[in-house]
Protein backbone atom coordinates (compact mmCIF):
# COMPACT_ATOMS: atom_id res chain seq x y z
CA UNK A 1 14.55 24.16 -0.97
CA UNK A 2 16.95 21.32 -1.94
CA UNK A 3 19.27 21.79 -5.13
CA UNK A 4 18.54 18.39 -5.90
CA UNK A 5 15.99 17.71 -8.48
CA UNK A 6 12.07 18.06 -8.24
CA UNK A 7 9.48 14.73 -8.63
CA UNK A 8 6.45 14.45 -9.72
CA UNK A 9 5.03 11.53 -8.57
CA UNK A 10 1.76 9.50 -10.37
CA UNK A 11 -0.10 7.21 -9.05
CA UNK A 12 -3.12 5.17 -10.64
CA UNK A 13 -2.47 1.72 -10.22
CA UNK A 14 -6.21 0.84 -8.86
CA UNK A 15 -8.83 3.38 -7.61
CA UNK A 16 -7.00 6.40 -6.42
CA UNK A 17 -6.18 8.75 -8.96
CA UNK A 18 -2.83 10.87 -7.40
CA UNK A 19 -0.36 13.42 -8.18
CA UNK A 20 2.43 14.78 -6.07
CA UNK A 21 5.35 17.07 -5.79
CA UNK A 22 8.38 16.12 -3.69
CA UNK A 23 11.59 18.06 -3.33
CA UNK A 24 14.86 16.38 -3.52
CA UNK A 25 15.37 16.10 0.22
CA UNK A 26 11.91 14.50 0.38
CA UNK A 27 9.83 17.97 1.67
CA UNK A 28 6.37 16.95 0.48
CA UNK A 29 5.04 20.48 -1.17
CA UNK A 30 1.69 18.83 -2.57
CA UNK A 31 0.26 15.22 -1.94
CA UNK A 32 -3.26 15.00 -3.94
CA UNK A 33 -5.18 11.79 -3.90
CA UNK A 34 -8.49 11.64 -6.02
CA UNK A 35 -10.03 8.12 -4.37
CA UNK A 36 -12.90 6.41 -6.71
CA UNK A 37 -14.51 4.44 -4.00
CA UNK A 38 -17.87 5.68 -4.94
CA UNK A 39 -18.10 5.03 -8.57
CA UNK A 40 -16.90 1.20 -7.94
CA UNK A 41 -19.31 0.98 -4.53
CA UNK A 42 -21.85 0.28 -6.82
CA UNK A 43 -20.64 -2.46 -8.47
CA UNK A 44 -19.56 -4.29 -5.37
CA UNK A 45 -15.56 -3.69 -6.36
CA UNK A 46 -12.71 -2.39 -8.74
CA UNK A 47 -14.37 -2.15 -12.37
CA UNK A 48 -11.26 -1.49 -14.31
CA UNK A 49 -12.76 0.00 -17.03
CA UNK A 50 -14.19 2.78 -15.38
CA UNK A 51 -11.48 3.12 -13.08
CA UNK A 52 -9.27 3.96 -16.08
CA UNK A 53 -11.62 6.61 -17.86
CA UNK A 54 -11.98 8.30 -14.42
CA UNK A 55 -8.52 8.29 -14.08
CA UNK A 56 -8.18 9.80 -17.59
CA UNK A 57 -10.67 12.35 -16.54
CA UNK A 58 -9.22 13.94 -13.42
CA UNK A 59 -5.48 13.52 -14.23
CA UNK A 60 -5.19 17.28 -15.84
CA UNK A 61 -7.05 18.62 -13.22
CA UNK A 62 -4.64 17.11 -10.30
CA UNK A 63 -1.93 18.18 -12.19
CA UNK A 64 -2.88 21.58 -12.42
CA UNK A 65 -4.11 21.87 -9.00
CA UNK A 66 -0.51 20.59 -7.75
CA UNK A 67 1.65 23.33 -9.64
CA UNK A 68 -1.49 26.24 -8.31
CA UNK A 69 -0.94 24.59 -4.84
CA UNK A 70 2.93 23.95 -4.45
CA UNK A 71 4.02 27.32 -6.40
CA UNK A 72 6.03 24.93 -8.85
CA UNK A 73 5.77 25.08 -12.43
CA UNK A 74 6.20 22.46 -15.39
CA UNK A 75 9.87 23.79 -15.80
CA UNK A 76 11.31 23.47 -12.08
CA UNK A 77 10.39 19.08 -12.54
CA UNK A 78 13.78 17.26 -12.72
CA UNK A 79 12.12 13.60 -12.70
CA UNK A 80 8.72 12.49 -13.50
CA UNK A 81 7.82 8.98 -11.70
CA UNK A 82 4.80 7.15 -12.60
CA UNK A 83 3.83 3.58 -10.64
CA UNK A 84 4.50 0.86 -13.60
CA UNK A 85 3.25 -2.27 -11.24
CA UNK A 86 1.76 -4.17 -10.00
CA UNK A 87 -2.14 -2.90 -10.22
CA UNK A 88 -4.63 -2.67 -12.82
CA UNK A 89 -3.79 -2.51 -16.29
CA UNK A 90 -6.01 -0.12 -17.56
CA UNK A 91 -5.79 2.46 -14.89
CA UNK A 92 -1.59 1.71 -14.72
CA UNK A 93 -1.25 2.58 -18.79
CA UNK A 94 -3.14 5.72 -18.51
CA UNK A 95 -1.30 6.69 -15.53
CA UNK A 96 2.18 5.82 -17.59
CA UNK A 97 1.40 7.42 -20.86
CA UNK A 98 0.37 10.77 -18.87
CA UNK A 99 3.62 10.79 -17.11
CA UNK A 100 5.52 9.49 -20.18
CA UNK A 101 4.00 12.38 -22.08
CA UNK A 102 4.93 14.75 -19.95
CA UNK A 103 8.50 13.64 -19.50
CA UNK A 104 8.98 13.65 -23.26
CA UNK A 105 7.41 17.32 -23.22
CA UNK A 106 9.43 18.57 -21.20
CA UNK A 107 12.61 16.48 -21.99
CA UNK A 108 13.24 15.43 -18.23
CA UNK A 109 14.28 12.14 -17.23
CA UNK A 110 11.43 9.29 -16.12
CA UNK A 111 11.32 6.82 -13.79
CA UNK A 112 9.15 4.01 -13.31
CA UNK A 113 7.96 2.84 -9.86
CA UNK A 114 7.01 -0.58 -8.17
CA UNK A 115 4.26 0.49 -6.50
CA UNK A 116 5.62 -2.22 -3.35
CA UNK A 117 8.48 -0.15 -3.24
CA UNK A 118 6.61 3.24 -3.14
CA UNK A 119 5.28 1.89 0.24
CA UNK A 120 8.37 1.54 1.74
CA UNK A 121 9.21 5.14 0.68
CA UNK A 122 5.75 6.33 3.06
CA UNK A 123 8.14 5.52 5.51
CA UNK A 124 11.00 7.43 4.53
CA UNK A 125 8.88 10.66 3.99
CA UNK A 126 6.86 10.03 7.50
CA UNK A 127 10.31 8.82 9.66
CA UNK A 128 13.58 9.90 7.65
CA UNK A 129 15.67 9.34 10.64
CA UNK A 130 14.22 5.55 11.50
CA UNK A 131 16.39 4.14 8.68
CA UNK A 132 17.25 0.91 7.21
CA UNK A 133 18.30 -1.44 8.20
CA UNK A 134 14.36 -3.18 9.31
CA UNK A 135 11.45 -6.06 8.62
CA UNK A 136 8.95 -4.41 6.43
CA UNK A 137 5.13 -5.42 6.78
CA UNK A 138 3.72 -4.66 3.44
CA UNK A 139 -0.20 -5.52 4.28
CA UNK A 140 -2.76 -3.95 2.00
CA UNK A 141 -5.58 -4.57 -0.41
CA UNK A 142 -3.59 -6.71 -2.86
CA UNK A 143 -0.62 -7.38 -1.61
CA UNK A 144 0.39 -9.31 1.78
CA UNK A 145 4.57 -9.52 1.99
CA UNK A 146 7.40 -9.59 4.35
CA UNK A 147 10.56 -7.71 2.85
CA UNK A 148 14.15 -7.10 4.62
CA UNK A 149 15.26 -3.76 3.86
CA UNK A 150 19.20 -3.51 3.86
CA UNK A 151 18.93 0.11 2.26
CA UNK A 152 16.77 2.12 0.15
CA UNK A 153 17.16 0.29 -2.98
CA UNK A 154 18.64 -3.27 -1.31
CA UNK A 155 15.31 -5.43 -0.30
CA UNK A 156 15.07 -9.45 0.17
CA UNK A 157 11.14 -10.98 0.05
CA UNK A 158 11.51 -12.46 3.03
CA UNK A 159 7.78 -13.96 2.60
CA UNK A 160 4.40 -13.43 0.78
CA UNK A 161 0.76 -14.55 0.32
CA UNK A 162 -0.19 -17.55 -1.49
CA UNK A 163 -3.40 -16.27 -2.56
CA UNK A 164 -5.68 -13.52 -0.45
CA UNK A 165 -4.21 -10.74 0.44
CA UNK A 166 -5.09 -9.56 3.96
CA UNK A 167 -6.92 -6.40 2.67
CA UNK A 168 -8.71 -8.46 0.35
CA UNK A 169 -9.77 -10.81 2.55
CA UNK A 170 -11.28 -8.06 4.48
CA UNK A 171 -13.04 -6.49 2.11
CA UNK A 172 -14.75 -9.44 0.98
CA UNK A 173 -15.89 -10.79 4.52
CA UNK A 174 -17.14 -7.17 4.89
CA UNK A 175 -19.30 -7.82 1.46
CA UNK A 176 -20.36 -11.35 3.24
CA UNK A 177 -21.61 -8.98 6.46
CA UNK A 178 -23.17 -6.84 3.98
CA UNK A 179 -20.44 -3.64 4.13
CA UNK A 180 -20.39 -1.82 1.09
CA UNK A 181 -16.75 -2.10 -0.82
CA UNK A 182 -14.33 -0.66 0.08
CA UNK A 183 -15.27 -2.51 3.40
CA UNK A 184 -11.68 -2.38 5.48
CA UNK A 185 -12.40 0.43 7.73
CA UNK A 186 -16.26 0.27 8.16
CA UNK A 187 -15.35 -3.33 9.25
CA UNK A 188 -13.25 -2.63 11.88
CA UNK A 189 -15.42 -0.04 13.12
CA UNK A 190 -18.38 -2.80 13.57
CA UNK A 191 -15.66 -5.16 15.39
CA UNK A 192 -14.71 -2.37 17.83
CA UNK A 193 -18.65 -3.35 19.14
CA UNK A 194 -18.42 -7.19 18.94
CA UNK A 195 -16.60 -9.81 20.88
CA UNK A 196 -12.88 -11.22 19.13
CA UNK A 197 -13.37 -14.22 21.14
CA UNK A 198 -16.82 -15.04 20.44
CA UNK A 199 -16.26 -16.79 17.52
CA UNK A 200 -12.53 -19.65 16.76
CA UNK A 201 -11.57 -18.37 13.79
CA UNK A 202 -8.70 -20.63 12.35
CA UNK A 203 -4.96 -18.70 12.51
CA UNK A 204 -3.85 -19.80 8.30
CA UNK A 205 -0.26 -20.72 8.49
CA UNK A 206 0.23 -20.30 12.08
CA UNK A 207 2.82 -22.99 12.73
CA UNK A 208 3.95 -23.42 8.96
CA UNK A 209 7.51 -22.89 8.77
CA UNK A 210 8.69 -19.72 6.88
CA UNK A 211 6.57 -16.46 6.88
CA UNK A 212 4.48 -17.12 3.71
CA UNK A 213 0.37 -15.73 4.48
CA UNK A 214 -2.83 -17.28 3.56
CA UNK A 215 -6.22 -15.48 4.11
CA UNK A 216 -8.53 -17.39 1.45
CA UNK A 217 -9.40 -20.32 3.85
CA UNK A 218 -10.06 -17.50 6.26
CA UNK A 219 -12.48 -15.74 4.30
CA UNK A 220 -13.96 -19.47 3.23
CA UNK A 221 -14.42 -20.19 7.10
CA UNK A 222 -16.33 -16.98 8.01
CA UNK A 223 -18.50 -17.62 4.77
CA UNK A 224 -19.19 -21.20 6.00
CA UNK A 225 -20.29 -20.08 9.71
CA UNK A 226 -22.66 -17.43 8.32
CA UNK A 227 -24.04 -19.95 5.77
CA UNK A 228 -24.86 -22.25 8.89
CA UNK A 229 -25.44 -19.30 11.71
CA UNK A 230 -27.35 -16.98 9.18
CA UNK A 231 -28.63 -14.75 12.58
CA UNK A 232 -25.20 -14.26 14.11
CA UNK A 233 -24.41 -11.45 15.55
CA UNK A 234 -22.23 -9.32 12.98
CA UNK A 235 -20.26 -7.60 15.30
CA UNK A 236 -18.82 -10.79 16.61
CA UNK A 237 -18.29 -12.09 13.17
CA UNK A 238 -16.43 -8.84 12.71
CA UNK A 239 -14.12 -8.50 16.00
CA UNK A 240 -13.38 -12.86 15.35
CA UNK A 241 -12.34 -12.32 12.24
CA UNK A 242 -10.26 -9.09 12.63
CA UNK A 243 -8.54 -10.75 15.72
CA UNK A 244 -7.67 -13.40 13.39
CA UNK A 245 -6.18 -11.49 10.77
CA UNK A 246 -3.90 -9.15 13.30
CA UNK A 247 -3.28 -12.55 15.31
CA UNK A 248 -1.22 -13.73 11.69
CA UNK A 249 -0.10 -10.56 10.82
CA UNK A 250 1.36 -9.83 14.21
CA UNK A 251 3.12 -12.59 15.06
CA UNK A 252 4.90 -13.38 11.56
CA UNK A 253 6.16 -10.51 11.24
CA UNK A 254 7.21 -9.85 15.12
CA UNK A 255 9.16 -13.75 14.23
CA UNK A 256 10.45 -12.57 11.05
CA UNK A 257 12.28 -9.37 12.82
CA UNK A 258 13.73 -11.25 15.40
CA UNK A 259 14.62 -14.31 13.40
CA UNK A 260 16.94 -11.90 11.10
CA UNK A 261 18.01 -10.44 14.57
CA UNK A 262 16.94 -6.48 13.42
CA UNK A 263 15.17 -3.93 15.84
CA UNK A 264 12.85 -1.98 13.76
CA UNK A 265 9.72 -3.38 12.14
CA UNK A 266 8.04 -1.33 9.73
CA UNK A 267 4.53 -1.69 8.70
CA UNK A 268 3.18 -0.19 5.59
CA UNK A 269 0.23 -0.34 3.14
CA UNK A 270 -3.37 0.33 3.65
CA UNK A 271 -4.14 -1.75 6.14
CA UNK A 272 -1.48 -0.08 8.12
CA UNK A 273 -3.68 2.11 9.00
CA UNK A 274 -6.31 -0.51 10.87
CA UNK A 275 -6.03 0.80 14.72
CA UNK A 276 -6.23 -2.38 15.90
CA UNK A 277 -3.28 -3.86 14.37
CA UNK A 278 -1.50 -0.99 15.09
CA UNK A 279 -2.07 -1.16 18.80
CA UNK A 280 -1.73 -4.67 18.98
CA UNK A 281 2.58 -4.94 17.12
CA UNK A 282 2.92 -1.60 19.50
CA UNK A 283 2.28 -3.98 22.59
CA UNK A 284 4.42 -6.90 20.96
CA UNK A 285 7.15 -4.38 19.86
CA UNK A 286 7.33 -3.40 22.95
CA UNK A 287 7.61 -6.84 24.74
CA UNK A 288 10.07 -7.52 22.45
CA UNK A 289 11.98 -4.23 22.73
CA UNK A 290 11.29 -3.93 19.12
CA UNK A 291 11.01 -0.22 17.24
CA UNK A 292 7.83 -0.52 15.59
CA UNK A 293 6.61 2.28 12.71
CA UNK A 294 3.94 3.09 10.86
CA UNK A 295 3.32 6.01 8.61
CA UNK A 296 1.12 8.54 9.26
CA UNK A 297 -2.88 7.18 8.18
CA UNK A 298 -2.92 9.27 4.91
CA UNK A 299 0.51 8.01 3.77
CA UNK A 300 -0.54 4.17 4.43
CA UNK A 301 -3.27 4.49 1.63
CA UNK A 302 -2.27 4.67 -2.33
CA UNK A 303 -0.88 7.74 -3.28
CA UNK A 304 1.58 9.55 -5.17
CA UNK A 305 4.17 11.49 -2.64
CA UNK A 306 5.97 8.12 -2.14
CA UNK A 307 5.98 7.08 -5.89
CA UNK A 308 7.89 10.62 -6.19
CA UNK A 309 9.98 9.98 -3.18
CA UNK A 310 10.81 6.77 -4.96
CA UNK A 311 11.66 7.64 -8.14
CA UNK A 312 13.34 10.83 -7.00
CA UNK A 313 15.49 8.30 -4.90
CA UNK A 314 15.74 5.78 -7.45
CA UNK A 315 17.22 8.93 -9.90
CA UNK A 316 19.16 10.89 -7.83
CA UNK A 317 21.22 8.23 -5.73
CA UNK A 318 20.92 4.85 -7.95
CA UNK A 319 21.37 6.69 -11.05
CA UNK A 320 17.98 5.02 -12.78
CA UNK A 321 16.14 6.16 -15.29
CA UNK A 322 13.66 4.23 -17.79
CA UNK A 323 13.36 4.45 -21.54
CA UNK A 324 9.73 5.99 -22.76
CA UNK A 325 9.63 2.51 -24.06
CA UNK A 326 8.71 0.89 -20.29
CA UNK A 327 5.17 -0.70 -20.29
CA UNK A 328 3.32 -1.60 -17.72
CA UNK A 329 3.33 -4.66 -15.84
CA UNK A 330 0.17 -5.48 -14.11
CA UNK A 331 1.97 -8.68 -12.54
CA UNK A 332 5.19 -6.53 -11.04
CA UNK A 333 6.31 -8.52 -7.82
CA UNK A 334 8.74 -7.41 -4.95
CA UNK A 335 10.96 -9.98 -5.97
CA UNK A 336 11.25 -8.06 -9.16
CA UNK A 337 12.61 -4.59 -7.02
CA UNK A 338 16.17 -4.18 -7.40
């Protein structure tokens, strides 16, 4: 084990309630995620109020499943790191004041995560030798952003959404088809049947210049061509729409790497972990002689082993640490990420 300090790492920032404990050379020894999917299924998405009593709920009992799991106790932590934005407000506050409390408990320094950031740290856990500098591809349920990472620590927002993100966009053309939330995955399993060419979806911000995204107007045209084709076939409206979505994703940030002249692109975030996106910047990374990563599946959803890796990084070679004071801040952009 590393002499370099222990994280805890806490994540609650939506519907995944998740602790973790991270050595100082990034060894995951415990990675628990809690997801509340099924409490919010029946409400069609995220209710923030009962996300944040669940999260209240099963917080001790993560926490002392990590220490039984990973052999470490309370005493051997050296940094606490909570996520402090963007997300929920509710579930982020509860997630805060647990990790506050502990920190002040046990008089050890804390460290507050952007939750953007935390993403890029999946990578560093999953690929510690495919370094900076890269194009990130941060693509998931609420956020949709381009990011040039220098170093750990030294990030330009190289582009973003102007409304939907791409995860949201699919969850809510999955409601539309009739998926129950959270739709993402089940999604792309009914477009693995259907035809991607069966239906012209429109490409949003195609031929725009910069690498800004737009799915809302995507999600507006599917609901339009099932209000006027209410028998089409959903697999079809599935595989059209998911082409569309990997079509913008794909080739803005394939641009964006080779426009700032680097070789690696990484892609993090939930959807991340959508097959056929993967497959399809594999085949362009390729063609381009590009490095293209992804994380492993579990460590492109929310949870807490890179909000640890972060903070631990943040507090061992930036020197940061946050007063007890630090609220949080719902609103938190990338641009905000020092």
């Amino acid at each position: 084990m590393s002499d370099e300090p222990i994280a805890l790492g806490i994540e609650t920032s939506c519907d995944e309630t998740a602790v973790a404990i991270v050595d100082g050379d990034d060894r995951v020894r415990v990675n628990l995620v809690y997801s509340q999917a099924t409490l919010h299924a029946l409400y069609g998405g995220v209710v923030p109020e009962i996300a944040s009593r669940d999260h209240l709920r099963k917080l001790p009992q993560l926490l002392a499943e990590a220490f039984a799991q990973s052999g470490v106790s309370k005493r051997d932590l050296g940094v606490i790191s909570c996520t402090y934005g963007p997300g929920l407000l509710g579930p982020l506050l509860v997630g805060m004041s647990f990790g506050k409390g502990l920190a002040y408990g046990l008089d050890v320094p804390f460290v507050g995560v952007n939750h953007l950031e935390g993403h890029l740290f999946a990578h560093r856990l999953d690929a510690p030798q495919a370094g900076p500098p890269f194009m990130a591809l941060i693509v998931s349920g609420g956020h949709t952003c381009l990011v040039r990472v220098n170093d750990y620590g030294e990030y330009r927002l190289v582009g973003s959404t102007v409304d939907d993100a791409a995860g949201e966009a699919l969850d809510k053309v999955g409601k539309l088809l009739g998926i129950a939330y959270p739709a993402g995955a089940k999604l792309e399993a009914l477009a693995q049947t259907g035809d991607p060419k069966a239906i012209r979806f429109p490409r949003p911000m195609r031929g725009a210049p910069g690498f800004d995204f737009s799915f809302a107007g995507l999600k507006t045209s599917v609901s339009v061509y099932l209000g006027k084709q209410p028998d089409a076939n959903p697999e079809d409206v599935a595989a059209s729409f998911l082409a569309s979505v990997v079509d913008v994703l794909a080739e803005k940030s394939v641009e964006a790497t080779r426009r700032h002249r680097l070789k690696r692109l990484v892609v993090v975030g939930g959807v991340a972990a959508c097959q056929a996106l993967r497959a399809r910047l594999a085949a362009d990374g390729k063609r381009h002689g590009l490095d293209v990563r992804f994380p492993s599946v579990g460590l492109c959803t929310d949870n807490a082993a890179m909000i640890a890796a972060a903070g631990g990084y943040r507090f061992r070679v930036l020197g940061e640490r946050h007063a007890l004071s630090l609220g949080p801040d719902p609103k938190l952009s990338f641009a905000e990420v020092g």
